[in-house]
N, C-alpha and C. Protein backbone atom coordinates (compact mmCIF):
# COMPACT_ATOMS: atom_id res chain seq x y z
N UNK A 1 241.69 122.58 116.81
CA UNK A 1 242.46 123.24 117.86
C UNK A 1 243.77 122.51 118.16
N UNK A 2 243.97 121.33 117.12
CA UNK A 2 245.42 120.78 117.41
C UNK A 2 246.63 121.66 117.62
N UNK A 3 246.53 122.85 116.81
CA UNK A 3 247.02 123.40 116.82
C UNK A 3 247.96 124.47 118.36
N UNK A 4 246.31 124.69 118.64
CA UNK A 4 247.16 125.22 120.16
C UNK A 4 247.53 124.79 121.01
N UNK A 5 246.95 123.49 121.36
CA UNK A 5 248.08 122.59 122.14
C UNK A 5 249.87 122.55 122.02
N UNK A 6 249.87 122.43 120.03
CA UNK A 6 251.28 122.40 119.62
C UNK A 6 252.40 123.65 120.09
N UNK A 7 251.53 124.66 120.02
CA UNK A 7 252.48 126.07 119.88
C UNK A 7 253.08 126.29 120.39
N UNK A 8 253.18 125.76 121.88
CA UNK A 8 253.76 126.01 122.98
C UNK A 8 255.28 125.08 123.28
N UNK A 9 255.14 123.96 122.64
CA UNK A 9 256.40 123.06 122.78
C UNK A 9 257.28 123.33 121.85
N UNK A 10 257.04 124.70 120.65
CA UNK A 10 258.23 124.88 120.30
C UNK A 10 258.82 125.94 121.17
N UNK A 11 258.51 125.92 122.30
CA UNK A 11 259.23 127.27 123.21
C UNK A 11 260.35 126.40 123.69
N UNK A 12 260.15 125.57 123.78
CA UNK A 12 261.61 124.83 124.71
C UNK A 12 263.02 124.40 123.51
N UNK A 13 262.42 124.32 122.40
CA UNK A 13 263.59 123.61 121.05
C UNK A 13 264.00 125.43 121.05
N UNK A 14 263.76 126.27 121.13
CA UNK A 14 264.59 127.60 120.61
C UNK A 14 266.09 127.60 120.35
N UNK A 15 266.15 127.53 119.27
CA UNK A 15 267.91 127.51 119.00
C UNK A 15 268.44 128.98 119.14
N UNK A 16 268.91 129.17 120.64
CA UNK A 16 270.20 129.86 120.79
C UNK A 16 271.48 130.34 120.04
N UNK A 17 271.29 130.68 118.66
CA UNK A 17 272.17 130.67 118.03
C UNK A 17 273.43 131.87 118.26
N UNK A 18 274.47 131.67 119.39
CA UNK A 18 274.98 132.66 119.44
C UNK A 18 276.48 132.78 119.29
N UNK A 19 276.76 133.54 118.22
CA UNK A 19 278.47 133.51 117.53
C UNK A 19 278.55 135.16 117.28
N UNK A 20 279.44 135.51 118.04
CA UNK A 20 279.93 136.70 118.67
C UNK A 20 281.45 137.27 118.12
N UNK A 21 281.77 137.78 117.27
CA UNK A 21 283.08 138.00 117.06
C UNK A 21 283.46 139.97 117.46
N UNK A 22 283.76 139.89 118.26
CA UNK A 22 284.50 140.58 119.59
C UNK A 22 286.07 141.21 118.88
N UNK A 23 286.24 142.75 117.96
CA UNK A 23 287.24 142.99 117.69
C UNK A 23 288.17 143.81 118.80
N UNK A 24 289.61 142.74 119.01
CA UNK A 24 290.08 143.10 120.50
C UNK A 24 291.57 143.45 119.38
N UNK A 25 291.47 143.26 118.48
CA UNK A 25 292.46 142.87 118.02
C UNK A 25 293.75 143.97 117.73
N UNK A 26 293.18 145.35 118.47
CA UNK A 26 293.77 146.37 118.42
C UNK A 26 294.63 146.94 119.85
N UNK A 27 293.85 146.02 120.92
CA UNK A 27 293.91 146.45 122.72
C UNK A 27 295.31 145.93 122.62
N UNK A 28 295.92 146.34 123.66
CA UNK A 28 297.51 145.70 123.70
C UNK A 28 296.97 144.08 124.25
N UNK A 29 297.63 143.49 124.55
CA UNK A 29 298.30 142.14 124.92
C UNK A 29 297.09 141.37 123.75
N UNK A 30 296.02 141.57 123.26
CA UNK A 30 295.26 140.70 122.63
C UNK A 30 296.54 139.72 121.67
N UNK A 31 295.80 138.52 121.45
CA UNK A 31 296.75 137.41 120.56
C UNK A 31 296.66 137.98 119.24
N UNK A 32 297.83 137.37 118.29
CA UNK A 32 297.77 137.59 117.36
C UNK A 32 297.59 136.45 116.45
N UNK A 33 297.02 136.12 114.60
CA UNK A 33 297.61 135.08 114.55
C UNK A 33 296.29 134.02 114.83
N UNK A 34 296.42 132.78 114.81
CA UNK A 34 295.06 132.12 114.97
C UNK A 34 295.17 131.26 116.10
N UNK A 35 295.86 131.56 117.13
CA UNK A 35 295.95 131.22 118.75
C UNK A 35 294.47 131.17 119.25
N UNK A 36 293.94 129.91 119.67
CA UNK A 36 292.76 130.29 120.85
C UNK A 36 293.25 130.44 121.86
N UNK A 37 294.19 131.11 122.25
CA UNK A 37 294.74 131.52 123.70
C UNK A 37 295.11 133.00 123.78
N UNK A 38 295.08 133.76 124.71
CA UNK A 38 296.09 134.71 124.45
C UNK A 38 297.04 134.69 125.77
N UNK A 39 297.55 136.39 125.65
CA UNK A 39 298.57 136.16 126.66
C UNK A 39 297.80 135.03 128.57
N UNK A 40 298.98 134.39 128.50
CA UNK A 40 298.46 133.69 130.17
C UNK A 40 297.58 132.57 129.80
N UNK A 41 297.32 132.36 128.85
CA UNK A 41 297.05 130.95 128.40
C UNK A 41 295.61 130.89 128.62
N UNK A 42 295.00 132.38 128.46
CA UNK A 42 293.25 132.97 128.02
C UNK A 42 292.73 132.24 127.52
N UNK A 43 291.52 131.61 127.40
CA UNK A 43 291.24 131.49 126.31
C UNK A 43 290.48 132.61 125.36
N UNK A 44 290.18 132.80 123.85
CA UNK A 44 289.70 133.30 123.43
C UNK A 44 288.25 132.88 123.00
N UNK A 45 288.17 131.84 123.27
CA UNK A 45 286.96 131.30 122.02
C UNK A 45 286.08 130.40 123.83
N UNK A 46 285.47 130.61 123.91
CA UNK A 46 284.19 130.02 125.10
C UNK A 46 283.03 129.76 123.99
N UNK A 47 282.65 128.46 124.51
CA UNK A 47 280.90 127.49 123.95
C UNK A 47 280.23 127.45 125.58
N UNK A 48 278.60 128.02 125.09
CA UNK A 48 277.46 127.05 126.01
C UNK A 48 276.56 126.24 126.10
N UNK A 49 276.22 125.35 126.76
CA UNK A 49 275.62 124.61 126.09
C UNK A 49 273.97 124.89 126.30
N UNK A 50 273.07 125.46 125.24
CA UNK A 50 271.96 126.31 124.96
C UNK A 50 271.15 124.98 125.85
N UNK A 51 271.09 124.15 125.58
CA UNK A 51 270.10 123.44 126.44
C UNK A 51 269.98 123.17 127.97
N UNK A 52 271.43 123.80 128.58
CA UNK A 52 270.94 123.92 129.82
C UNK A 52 270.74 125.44 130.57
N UNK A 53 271.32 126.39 129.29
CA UNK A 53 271.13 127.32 129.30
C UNK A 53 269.06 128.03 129.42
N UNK A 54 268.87 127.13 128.69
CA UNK A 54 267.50 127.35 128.16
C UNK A 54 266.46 126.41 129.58
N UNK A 55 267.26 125.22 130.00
CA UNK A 55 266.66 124.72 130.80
C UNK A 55 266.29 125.65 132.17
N UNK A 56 267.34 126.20 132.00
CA UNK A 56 267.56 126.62 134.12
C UNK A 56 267.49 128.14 134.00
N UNK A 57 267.65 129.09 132.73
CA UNK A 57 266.99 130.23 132.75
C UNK A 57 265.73 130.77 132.87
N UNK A 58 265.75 131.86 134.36
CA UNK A 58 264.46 131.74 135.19
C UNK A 58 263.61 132.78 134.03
N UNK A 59 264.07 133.88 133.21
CA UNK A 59 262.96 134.40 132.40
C UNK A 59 262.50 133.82 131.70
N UNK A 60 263.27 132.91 130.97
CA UNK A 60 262.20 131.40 130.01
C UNK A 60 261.25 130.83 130.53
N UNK A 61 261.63 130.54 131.43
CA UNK A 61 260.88 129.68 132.56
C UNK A 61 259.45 130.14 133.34
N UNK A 62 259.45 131.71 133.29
CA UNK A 62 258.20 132.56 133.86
C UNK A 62 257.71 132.51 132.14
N UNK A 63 258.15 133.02 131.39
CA UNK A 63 257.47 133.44 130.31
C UNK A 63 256.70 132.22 129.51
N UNK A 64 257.66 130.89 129.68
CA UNK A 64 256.68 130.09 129.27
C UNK A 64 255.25 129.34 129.85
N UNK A 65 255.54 130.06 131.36
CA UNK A 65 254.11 129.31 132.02
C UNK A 65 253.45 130.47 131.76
N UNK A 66 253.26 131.69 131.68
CA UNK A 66 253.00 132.34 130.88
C UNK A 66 251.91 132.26 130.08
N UNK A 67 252.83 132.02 129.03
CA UNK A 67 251.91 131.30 127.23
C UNK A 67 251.52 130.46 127.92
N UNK A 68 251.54 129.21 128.35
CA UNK A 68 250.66 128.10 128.58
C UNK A 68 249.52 128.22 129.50
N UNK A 69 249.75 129.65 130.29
CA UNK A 69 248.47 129.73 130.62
C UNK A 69 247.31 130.36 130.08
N UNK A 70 247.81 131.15 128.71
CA UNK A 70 247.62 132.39 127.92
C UNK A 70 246.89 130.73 127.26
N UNK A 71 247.53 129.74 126.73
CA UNK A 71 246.78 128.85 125.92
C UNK A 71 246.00 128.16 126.34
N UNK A 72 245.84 128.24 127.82
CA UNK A 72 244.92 127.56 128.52
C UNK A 72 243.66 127.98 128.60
N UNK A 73 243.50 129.50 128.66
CA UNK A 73 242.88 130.13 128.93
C UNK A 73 241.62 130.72 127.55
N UNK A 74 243.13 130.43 126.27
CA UNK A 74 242.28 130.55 124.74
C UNK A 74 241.28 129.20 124.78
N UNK A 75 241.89 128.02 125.21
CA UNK A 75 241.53 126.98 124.48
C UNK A 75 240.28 126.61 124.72
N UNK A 76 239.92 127.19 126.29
CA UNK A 76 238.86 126.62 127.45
C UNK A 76 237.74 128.19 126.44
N UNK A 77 238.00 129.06 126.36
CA UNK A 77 236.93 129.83 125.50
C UNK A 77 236.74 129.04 124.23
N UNK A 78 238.14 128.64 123.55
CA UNK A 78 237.57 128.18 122.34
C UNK A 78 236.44 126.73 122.64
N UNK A 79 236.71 125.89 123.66
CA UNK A 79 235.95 124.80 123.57
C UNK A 79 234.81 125.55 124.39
N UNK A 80 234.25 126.56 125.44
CA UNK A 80 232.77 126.92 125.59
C UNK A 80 232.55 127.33 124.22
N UNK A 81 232.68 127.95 123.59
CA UNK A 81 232.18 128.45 122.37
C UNK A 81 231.48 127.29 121.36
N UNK A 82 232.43 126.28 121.17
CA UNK A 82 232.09 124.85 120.48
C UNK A 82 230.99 124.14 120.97
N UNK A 83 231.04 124.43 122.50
CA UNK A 83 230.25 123.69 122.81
C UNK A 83 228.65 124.30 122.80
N UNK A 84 228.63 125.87 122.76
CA UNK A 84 227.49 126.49 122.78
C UNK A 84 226.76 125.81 121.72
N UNK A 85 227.69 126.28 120.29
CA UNK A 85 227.24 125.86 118.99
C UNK A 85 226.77 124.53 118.93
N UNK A 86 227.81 123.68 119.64
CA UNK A 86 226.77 122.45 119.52
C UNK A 86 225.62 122.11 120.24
N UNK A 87 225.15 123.07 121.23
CA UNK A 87 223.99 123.00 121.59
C UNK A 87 222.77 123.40 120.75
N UNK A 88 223.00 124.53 120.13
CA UNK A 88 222.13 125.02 119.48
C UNK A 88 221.90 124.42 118.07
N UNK A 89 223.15 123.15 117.49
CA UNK A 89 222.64 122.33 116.19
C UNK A 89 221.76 121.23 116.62
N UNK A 90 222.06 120.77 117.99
CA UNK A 90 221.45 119.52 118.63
C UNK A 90 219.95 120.00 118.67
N UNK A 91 219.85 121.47 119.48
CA UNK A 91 218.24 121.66 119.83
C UNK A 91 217.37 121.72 118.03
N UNK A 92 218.42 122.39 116.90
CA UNK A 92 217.70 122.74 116.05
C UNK A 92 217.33 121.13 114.66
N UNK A 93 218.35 120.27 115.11
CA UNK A 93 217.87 119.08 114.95
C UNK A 93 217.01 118.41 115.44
N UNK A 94 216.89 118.69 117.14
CA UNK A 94 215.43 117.95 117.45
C UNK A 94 214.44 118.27 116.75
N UNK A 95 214.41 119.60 116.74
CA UNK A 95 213.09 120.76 116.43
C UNK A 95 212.80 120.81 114.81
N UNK A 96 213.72 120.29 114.30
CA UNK A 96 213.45 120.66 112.48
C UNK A 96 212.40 120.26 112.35
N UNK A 97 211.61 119.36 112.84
CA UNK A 97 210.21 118.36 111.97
C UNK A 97 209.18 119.16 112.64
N UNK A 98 209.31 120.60 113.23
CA UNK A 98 207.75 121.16 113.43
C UNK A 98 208.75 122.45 112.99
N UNK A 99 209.26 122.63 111.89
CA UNK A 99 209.67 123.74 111.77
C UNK A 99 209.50 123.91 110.15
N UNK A 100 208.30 125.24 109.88
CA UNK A 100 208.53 125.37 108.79
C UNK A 100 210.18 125.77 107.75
N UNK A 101 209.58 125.84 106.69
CA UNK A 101 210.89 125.28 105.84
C UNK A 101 211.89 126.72 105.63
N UNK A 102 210.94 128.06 106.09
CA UNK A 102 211.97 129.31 106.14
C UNK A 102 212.01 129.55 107.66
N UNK A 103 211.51 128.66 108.16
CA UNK A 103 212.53 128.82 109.33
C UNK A 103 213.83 127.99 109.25
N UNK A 104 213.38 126.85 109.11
CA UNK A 104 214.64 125.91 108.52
C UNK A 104 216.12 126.80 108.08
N UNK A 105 215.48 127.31 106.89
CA UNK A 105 216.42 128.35 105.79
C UNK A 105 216.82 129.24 107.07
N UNK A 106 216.11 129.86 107.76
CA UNK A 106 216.81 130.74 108.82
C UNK A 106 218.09 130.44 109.68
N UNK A 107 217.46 129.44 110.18
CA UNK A 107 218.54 128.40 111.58
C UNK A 107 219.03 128.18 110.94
N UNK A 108 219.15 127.27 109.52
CA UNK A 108 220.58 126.95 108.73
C UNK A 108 221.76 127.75 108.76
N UNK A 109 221.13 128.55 108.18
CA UNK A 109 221.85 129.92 107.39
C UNK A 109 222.53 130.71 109.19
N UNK A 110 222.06 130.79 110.01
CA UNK A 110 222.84 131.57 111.47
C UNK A 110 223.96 130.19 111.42
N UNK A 111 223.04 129.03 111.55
CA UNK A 111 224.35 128.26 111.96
C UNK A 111 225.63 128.09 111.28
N UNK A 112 225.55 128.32 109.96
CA UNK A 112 226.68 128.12 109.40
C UNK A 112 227.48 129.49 109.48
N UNK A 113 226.83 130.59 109.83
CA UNK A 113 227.72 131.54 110.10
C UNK A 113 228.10 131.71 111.23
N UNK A 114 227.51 130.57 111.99
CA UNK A 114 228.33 130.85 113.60
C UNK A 114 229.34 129.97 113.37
N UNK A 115 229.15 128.67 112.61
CA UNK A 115 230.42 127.79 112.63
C UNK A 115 231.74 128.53 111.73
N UNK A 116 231.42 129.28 110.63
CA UNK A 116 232.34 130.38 110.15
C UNK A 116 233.01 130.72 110.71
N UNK A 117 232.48 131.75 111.80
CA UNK A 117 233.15 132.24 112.85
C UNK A 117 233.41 131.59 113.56
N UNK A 118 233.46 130.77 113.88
CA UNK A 118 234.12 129.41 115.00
C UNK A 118 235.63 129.14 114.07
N UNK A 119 235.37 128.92 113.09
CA UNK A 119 236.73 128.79 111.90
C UNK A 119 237.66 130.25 112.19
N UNK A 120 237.12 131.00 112.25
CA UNK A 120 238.11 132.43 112.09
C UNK A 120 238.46 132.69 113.40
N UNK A 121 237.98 132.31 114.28
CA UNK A 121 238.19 132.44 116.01
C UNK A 121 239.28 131.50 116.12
N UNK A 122 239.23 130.25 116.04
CA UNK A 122 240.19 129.17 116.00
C UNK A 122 241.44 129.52 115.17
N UNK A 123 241.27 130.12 113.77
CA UNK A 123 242.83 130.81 113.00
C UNK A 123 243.07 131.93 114.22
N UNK A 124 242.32 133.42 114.61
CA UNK A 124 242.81 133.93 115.17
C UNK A 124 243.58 133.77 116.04
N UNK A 125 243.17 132.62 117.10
CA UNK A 125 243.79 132.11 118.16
C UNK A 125 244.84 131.63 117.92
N UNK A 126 244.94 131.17 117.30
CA UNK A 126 246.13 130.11 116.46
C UNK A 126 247.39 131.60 116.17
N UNK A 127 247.26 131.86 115.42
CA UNK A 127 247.69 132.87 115.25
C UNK A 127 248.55 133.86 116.01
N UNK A 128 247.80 134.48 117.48
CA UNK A 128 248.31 134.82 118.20
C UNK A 128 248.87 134.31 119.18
N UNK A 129 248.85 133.19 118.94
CA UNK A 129 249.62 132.43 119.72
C UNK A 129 251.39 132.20 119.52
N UNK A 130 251.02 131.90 117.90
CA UNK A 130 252.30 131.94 117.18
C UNK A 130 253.18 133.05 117.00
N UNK A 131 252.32 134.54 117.08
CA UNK A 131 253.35 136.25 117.46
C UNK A 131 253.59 135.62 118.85
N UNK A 132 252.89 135.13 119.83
CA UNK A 132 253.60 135.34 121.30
C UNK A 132 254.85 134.75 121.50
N UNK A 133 254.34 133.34 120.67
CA UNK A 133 255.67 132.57 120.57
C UNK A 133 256.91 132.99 119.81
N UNK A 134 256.61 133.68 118.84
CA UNK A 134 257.96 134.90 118.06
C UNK A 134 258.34 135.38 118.64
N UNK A 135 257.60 136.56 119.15
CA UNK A 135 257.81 137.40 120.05
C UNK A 135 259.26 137.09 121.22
N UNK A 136 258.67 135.73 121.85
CA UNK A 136 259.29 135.54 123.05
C UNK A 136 260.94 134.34 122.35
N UNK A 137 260.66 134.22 121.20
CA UNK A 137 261.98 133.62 121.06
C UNK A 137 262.49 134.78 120.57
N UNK A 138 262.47 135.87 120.12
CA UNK A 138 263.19 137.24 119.74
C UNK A 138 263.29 137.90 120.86
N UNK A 139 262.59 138.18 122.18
CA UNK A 139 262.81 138.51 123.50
C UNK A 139 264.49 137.34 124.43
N UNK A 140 263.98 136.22 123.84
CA UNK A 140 265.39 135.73 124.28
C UNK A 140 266.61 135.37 123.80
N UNK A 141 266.36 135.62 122.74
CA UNK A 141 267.68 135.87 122.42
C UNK A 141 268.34 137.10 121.69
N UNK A 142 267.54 138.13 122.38
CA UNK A 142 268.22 139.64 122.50
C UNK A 142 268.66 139.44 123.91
N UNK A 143 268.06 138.75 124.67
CA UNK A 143 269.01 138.88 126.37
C UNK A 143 269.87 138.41 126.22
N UNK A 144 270.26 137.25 125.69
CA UNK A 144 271.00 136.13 125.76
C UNK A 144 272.14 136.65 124.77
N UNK A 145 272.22 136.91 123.79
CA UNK A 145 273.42 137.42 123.10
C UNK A 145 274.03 138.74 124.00
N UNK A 146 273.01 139.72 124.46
CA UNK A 146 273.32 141.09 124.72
C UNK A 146 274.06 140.74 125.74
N UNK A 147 273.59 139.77 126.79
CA UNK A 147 274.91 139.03 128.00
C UNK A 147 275.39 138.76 127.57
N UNK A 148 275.92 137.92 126.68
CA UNK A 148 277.18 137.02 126.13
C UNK A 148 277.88 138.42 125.24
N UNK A 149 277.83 139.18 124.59
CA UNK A 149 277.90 140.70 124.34
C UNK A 149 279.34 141.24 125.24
N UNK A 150 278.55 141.27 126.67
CA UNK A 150 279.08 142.29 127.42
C UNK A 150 279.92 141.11 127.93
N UNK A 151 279.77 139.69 128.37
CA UNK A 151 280.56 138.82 129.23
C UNK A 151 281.72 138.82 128.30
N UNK A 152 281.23 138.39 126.41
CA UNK A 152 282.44 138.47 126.11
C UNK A 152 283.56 139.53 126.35
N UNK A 153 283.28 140.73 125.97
CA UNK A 153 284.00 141.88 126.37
C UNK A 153 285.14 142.19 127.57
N UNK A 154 284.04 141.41 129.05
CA UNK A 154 285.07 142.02 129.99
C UNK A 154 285.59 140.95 130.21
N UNK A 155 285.58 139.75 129.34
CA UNK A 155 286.52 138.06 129.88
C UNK A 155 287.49 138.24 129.10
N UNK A 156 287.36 139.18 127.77
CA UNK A 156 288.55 139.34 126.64
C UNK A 156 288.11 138.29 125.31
N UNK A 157 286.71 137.87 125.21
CA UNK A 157 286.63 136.47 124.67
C UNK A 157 286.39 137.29 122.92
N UNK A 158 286.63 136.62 121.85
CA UNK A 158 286.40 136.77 121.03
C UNK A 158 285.54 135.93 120.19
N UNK A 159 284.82 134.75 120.54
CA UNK A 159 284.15 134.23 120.06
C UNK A 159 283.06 133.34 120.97
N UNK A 160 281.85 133.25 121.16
CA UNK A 160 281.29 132.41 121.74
C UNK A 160 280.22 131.16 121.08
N UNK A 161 280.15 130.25 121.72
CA UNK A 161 279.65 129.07 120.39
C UNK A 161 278.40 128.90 121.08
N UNK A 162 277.78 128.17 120.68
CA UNK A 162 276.11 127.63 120.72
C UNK A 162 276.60 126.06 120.66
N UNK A 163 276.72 125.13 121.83
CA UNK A 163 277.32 123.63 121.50
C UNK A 163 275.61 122.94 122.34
N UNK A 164 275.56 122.36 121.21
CA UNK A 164 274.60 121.24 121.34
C UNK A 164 274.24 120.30 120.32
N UNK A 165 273.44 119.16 120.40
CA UNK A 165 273.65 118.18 119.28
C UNK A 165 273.37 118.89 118.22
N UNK A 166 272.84 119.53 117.65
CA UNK A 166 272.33 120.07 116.44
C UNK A 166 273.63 121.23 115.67
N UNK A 167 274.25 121.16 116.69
CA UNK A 167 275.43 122.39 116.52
C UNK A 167 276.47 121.56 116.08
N UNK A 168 277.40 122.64 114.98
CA UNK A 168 278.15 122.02 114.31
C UNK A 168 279.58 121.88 115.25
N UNK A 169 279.85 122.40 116.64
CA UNK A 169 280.61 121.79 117.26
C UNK A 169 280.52 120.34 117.74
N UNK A 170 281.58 119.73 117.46
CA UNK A 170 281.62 118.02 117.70
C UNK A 170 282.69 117.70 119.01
N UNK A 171 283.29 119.04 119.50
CA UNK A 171 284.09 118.45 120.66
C UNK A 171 284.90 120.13 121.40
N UNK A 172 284.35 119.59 122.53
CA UNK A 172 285.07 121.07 122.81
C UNK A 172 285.34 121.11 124.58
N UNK A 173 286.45 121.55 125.06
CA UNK A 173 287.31 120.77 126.36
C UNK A 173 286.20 122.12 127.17
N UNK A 174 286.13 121.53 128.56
CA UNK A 174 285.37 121.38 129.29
C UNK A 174 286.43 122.91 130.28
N UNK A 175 287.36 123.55 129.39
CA UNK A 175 288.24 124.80 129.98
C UNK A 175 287.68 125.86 129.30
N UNK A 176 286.26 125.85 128.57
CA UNK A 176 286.22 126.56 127.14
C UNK A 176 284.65 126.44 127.32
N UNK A 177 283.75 125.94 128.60
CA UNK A 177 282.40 125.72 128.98
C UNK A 177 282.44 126.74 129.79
N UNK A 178 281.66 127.90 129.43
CA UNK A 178 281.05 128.90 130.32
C UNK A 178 279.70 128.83 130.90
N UNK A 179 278.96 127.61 130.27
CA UNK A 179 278.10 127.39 130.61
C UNK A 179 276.96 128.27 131.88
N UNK A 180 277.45 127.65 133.22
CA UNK A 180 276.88 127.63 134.39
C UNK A 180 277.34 129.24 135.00
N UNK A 181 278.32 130.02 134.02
CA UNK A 181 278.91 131.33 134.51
C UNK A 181 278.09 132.13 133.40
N UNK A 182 277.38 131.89 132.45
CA UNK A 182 276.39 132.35 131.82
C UNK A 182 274.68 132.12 132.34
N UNK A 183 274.31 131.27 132.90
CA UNK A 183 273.24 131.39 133.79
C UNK A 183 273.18 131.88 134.84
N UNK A 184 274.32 131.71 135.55
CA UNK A 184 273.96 132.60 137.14
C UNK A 184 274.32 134.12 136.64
N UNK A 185 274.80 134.23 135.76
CA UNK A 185 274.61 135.95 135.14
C UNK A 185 273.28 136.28 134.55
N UNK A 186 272.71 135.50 133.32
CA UNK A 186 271.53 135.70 133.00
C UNK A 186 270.60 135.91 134.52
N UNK A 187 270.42 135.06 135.24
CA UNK A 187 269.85 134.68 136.66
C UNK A 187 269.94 136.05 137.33
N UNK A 188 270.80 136.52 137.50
CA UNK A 188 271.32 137.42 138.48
C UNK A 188 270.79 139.10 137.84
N UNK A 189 270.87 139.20 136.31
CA UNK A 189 270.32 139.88 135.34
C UNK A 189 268.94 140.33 135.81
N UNK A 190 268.44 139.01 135.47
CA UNK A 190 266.63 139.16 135.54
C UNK A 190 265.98 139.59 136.61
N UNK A 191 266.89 138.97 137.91
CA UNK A 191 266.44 139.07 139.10
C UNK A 191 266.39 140.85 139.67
N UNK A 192 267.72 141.56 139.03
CA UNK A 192 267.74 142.17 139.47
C UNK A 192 266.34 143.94 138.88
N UNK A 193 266.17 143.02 137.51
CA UNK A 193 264.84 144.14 136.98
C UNK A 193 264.06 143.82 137.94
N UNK A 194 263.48 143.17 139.00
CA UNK A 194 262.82 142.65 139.63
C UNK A 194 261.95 141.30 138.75
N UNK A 195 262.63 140.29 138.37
CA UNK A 195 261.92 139.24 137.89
C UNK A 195 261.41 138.45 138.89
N UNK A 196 260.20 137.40 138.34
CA UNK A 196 259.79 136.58 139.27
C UNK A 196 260.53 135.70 139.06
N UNK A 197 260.95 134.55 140.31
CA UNK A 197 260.96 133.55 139.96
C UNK A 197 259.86 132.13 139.44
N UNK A 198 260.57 131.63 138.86
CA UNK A 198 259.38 130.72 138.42
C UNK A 198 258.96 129.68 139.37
N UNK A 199 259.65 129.62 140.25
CA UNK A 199 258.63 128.88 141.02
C UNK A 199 257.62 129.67 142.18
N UNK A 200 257.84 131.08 142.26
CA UNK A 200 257.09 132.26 142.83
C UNK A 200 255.92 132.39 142.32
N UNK A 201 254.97 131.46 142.57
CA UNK A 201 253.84 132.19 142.18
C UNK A 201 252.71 133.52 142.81
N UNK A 202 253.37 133.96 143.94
CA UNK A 202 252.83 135.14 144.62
C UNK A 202 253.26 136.19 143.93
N UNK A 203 254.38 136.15 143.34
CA UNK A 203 255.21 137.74 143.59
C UNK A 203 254.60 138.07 141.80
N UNK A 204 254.67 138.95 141.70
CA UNK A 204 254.61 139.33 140.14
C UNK A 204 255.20 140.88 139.76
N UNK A 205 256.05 140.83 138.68
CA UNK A 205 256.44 141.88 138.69
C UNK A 205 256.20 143.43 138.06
């Protein structure tokens, strides 16, 4: 079951990969030419930085307590289950020495097909754990581009970056961080489908 413990901590590494090219290049005043500015000294090109993006966005944030309770909830069946089985090898070990030898062959033979199925219960689990976790990194970053989408649009932006260590930006001025104007939009987004917040644990939507 190492496994389901793991599944869940790749929800927080999700690489945000979002590069947006925005054709403006027809609207009047757009720049021409390879200016990151346009008219009024615009910029064209805005980076965020996905890790605080990812930190302080409240639908990540519901959805991953979420799964972790979704894995909490697998793991505690998967270990009653383990533990049934090991009750019933313990009793059939006490008991083998007054047990004829097709009974023996009997109890063997269930037990190894319950531990079978203990094997295919544990992949299943495993398993669906790993669609939830797809699932929900393809759930966020269809929000997350589809905002950055429309923000680019009505800011005039033509390009937006993904800046974090792993990202091939190495420097980028702090006039060109949309950062914190991309979360209180995401924020403001969610809230308004009626999202919970994550620290709400009454409300559900």
């Amino acid at each position: 079951m190492k496994n389901l413990s793991l599944v869940i901590n790749g929800v927080l590494l999700i690489a945000v990969a979002v590069l947006y090219y925005l054709h403006f290049s027809s609207r009047p005043g757009s720049a021409q030419g390879g200016s990151v500015f346009a008219s009024g000294d615009k910029p064209l090109i805005a980076f965020i930085n996905s890790d605080s993006v990812l930190q302080n966005y409240e639908y990540l944030e519901v959805k991953r307590k979420e799964l972790e309770e979704k894995t909490k909830k697998m793991e505690q069946e998967y270990r009653t289950r383990t533990e049934g089985l090991q009750t019933e090898i313990n009793n059939y070990q006490r008991n083998v020495g007054n047990m004829t030898l097709s009974q023996v062959r009997a109890v063997e033979e269930d037990l190894q097909r319950k531990q079978q199925n203990l094997r295919m219960y544990e992949q299943t689990l495993t398993q669906e754990l790993m669609n939830e976790e797809s699932k929900l990194n393809k759930e966020l970053y269809d929000r997350v581009t589809a905002f950055l989408k429309k923000y680019g649009q009505k800011n005039g932006l033509h390009v937006v970056l993904k800046f974090d260590p792993s990202s091939d930006v190495l420097f980028a001025g702090d006039s060109l961080d949309i950062t914190n104007e991309v979360i209180r939009g995401l924020n403001q987004e969610y809230q308004q489908e009626g999202g919970t917040a994550a620290s709400d644990t009454t409300t559900t939507r």
